[in-house]
C-alpha atoms as a PDB file:
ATOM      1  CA  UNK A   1     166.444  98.245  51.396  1.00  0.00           C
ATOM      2  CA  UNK A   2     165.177 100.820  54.089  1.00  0.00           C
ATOM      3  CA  UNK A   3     162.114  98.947  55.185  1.00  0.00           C
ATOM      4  CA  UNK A   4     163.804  95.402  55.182  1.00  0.00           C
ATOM      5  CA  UNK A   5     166.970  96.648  57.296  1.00  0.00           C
ATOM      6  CA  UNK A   6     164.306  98.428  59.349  1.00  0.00           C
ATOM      7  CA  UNK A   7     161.772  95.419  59.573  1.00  0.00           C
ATOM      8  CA  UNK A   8     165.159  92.882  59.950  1.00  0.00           C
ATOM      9  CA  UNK A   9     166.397  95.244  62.686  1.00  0.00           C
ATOM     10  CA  UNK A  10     169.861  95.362  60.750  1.00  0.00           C
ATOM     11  CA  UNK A  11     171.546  98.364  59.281  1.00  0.00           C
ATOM     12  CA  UNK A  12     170.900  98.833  55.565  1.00  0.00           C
ATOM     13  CA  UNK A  13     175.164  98.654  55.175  1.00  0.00           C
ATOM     14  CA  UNK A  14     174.806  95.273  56.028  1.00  0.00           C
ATOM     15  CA  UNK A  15     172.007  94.318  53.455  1.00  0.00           C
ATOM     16  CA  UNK A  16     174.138  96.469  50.770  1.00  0.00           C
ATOM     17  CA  UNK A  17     177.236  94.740  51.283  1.00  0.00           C
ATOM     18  CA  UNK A  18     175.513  91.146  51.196  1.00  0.00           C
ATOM     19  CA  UNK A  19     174.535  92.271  47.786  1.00  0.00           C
ATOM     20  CA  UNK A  20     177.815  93.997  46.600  1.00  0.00           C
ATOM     21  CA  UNK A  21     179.192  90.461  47.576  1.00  0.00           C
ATOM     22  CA  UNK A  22     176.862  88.538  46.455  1.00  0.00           C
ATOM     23  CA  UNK A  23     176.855  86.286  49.543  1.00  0.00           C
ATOM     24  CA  UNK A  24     173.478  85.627  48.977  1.00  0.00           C
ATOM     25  CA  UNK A  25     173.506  82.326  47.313  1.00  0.00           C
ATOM     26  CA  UNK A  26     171.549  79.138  48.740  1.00  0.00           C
ATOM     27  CA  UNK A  27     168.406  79.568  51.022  1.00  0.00           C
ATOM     28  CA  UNK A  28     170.545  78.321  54.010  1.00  0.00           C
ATOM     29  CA  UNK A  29     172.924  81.654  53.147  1.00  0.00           C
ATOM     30  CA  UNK A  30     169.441  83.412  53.523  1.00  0.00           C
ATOM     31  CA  UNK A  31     168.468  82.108  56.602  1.00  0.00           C
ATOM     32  CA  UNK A  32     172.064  82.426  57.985  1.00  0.00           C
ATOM     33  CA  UNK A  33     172.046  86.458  56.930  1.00  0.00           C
ATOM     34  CA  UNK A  34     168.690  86.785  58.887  1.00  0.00           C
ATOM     35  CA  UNK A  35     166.584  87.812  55.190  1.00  0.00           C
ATOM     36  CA  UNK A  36     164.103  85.389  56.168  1.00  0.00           C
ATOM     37  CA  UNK A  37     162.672  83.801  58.926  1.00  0.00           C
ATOM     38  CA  UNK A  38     162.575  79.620  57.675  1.00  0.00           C
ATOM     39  CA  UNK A  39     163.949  77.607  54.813  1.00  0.00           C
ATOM     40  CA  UNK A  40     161.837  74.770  54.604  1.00  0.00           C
ATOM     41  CA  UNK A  41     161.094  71.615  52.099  1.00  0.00           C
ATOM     42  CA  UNK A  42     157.145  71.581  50.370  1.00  0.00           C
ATOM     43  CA  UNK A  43     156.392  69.052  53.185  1.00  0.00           C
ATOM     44  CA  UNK A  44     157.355  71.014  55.767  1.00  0.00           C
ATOM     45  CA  UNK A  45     155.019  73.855  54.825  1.00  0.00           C
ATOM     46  CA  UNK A  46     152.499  71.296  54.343  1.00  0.00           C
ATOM     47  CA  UNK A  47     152.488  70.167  57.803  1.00  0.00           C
ATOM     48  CA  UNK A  48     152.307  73.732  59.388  1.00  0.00           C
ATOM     49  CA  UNK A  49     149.408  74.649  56.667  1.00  0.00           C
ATOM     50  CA  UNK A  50     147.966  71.131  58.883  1.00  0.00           C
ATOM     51  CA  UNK A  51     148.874  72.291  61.988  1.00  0.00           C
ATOM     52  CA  UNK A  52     147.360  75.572  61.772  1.00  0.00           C
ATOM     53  CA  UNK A  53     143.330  74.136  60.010  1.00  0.00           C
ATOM     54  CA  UNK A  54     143.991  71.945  62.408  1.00  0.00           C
ATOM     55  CA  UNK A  55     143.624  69.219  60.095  1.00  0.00           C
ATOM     56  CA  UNK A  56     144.853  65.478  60.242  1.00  0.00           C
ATOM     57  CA  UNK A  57     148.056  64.867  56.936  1.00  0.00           C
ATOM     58  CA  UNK A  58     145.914  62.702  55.293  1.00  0.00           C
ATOM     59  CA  UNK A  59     142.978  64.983  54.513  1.00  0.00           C
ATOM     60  CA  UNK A  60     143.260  67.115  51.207  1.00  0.00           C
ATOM     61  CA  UNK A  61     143.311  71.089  51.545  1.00  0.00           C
ATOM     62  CA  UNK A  62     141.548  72.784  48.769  1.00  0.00           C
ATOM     63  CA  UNK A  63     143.758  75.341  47.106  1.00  0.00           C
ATOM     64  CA  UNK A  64     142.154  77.805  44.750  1.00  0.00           C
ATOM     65  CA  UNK A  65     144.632  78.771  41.724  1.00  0.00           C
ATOM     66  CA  UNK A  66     144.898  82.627  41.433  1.00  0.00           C
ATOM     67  CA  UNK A  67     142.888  82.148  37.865  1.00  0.00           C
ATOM     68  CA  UNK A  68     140.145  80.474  39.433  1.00  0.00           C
ATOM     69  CA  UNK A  69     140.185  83.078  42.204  1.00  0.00           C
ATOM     70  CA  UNK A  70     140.630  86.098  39.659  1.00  0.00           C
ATOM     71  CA  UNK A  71     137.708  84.668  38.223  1.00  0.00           C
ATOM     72  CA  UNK A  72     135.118  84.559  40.762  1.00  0.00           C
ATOM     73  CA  UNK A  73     136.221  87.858  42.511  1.00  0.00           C
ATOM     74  CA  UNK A  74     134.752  91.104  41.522  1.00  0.00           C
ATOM     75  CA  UNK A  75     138.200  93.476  42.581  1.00  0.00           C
ATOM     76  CA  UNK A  76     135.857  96.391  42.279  1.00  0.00           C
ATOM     77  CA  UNK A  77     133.662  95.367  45.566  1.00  0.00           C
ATOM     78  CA  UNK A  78     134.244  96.374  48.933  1.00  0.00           C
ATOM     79  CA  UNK A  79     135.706  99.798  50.752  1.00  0.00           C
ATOM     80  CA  UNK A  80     138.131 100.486  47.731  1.00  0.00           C
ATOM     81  CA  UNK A  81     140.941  99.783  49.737  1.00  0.00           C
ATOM     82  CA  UNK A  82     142.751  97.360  48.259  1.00  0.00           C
ATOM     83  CA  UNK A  83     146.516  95.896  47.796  1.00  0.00           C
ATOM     84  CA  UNK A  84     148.171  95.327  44.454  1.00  0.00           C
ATOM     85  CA  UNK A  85     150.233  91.611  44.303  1.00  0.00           C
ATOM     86  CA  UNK A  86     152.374  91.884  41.989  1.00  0.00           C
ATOM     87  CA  UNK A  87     154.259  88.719  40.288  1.00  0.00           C
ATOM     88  CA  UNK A  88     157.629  89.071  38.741  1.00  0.00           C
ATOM     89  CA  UNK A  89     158.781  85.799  37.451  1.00  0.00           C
ATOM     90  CA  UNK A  90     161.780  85.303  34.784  1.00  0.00           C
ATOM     91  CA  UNK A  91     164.723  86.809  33.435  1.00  0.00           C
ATOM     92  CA  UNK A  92     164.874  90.243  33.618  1.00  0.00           C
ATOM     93  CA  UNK A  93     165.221  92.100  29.985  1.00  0.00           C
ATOM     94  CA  UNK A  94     164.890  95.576  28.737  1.00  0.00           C
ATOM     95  CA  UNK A  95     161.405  96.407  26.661  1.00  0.00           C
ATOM     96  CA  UNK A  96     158.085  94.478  27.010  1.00  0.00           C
ATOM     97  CA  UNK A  97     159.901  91.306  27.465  1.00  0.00           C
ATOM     98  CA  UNK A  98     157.642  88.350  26.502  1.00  0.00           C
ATOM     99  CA  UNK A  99     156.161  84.944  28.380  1.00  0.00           C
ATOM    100  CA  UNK A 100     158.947  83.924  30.760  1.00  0.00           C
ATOM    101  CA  UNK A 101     160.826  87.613  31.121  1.00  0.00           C
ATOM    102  CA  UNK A 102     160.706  90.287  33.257  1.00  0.00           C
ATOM    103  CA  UNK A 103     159.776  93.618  30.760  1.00  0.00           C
ATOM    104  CA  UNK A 104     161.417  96.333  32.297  1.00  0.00           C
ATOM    105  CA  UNK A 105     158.876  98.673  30.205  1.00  0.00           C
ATOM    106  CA  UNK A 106     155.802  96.264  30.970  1.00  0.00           C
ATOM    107  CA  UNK A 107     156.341  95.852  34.618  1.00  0.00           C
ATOM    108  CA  UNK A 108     157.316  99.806  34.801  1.00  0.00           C
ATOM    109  CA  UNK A 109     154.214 100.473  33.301  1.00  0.00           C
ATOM    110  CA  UNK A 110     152.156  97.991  35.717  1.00  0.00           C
ATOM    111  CA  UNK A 111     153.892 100.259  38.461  1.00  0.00           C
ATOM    112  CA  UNK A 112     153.187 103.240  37.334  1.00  0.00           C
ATOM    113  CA  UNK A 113     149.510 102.308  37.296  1.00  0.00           C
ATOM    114  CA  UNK A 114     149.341 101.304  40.282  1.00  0.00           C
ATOM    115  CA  UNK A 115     150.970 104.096  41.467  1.00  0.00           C
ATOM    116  CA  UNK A 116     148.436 106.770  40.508  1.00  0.00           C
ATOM    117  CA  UNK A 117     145.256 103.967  40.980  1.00  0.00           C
ATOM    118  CA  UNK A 118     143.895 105.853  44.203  1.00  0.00           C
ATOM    119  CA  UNK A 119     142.127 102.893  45.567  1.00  0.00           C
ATOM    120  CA  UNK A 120     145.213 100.789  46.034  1.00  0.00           C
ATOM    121  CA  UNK A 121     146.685 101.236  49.447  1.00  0.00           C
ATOM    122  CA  UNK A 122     149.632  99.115  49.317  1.00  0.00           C
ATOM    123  CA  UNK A 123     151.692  96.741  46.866  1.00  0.00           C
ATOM    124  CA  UNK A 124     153.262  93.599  46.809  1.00  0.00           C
ATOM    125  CA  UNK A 125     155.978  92.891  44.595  1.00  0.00           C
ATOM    126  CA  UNK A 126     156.443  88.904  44.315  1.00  0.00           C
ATOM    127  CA  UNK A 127     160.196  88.932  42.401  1.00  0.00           C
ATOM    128  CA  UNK A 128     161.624  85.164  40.837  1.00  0.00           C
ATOM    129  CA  UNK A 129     164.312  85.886  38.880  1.00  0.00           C
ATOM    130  CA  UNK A 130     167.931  85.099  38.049  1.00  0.00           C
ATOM    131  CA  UNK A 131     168.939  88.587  37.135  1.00  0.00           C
ATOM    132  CA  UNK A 132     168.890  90.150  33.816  1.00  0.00           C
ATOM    133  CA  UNK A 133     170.153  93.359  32.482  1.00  0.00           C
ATOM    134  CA  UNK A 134     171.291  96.000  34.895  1.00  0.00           C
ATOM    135  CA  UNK A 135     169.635  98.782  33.097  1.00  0.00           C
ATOM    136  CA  UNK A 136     166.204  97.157  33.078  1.00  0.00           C
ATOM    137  CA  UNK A 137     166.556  96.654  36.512  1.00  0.00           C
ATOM    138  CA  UNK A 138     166.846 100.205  36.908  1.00  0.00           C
ATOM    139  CA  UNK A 139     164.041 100.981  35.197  1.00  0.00           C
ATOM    140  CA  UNK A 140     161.578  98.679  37.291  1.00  0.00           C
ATOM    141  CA  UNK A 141     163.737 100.248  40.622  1.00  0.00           C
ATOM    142  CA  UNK A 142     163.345 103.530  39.355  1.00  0.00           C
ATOM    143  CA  UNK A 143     159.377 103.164  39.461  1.00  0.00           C
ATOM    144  CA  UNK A 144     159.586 101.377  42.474  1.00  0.00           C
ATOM    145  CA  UNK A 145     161.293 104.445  43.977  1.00  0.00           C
ATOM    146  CA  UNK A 146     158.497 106.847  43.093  1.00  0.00           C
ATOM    147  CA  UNK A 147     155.285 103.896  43.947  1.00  0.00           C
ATOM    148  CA  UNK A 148     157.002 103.852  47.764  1.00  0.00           C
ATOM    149  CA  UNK A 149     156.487 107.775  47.637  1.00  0.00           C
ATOM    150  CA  UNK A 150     153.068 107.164  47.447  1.00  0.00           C
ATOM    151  CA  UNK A 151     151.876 104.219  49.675  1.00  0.00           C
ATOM    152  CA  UNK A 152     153.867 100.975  51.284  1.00  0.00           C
ATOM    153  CA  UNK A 153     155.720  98.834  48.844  1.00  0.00           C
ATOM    154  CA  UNK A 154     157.110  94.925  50.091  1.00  0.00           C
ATOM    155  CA  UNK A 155     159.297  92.966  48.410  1.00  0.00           C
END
């Protein structure tokens, strides 16, 4: 909450008491609360993604799935610096959780790896979810906690 009260120029009592709230509930409540810096609809995005190739609407952008790029990308190549992405999508439940859920021991474990992996530099955590249990929440914060020891953590 540091970094993004920090990064937002807001104090983190503010972000905290959003939260204790729950004010937080529609994008526009987002926007309004200054946690990010656009709402917009898929065609919106679209036509900046446009804007910026430079590209007229009509033409087709080629998007690469994150399979297909997994795929054809040796991670192992390069300076060894490198930045973990990390995608958290589902309800959030204690244990390994399965397809759809949020494992609180699975993604603590992902963490933790990353954590002591001295070629990653910095992490992204990518988090979709409802909610879940409170305690497997902790866990994944708890490991959090001790990765942002260790090297930049977003969000």
């Amino acid at each position: 909450m540091y970094q993004t009260a920090k990064a937002r120029k807001k104090d983190s009592a503010y972000f905290r008491a959003l939260a204790v709230k729950g004010s937080i509930q529609t994008a526009q409540d987002a926007l309004s609360a200054g946690l990010v810096d656009g709402a917009f609809y898929d065609d919106q995005v679209k036509s900046l993604w446009y804007k910026w190739l430079r590209l007229p609407e009509k033409e087709k952008i080629n998007f690469v799935s994150l399979g297909t790029y997994k795929q054809a990308v040796d991670y192992k190549t390069g300076s060894g610096k490198r930045i973990a992405l990390v995608f958290a999508d589902g309800d959030i439940v204690s244990g390994e959780g399965m397809k759809g859920e949020i494992g609180s021991d699975a993604y603590k474990n992902i963490l933790r790896k990353i954590r002591f992996d001295e070629d990653i530099k910095a992490v992204v955590f990518r988090v979709n979810s409802p909610g879940g249990s409170a305690l497997a929440s902790d866990v994944i914060w708890r490991e959090i906690s001790l990765l942002k020891k260790k090297k930049p953590v977003v969000v």
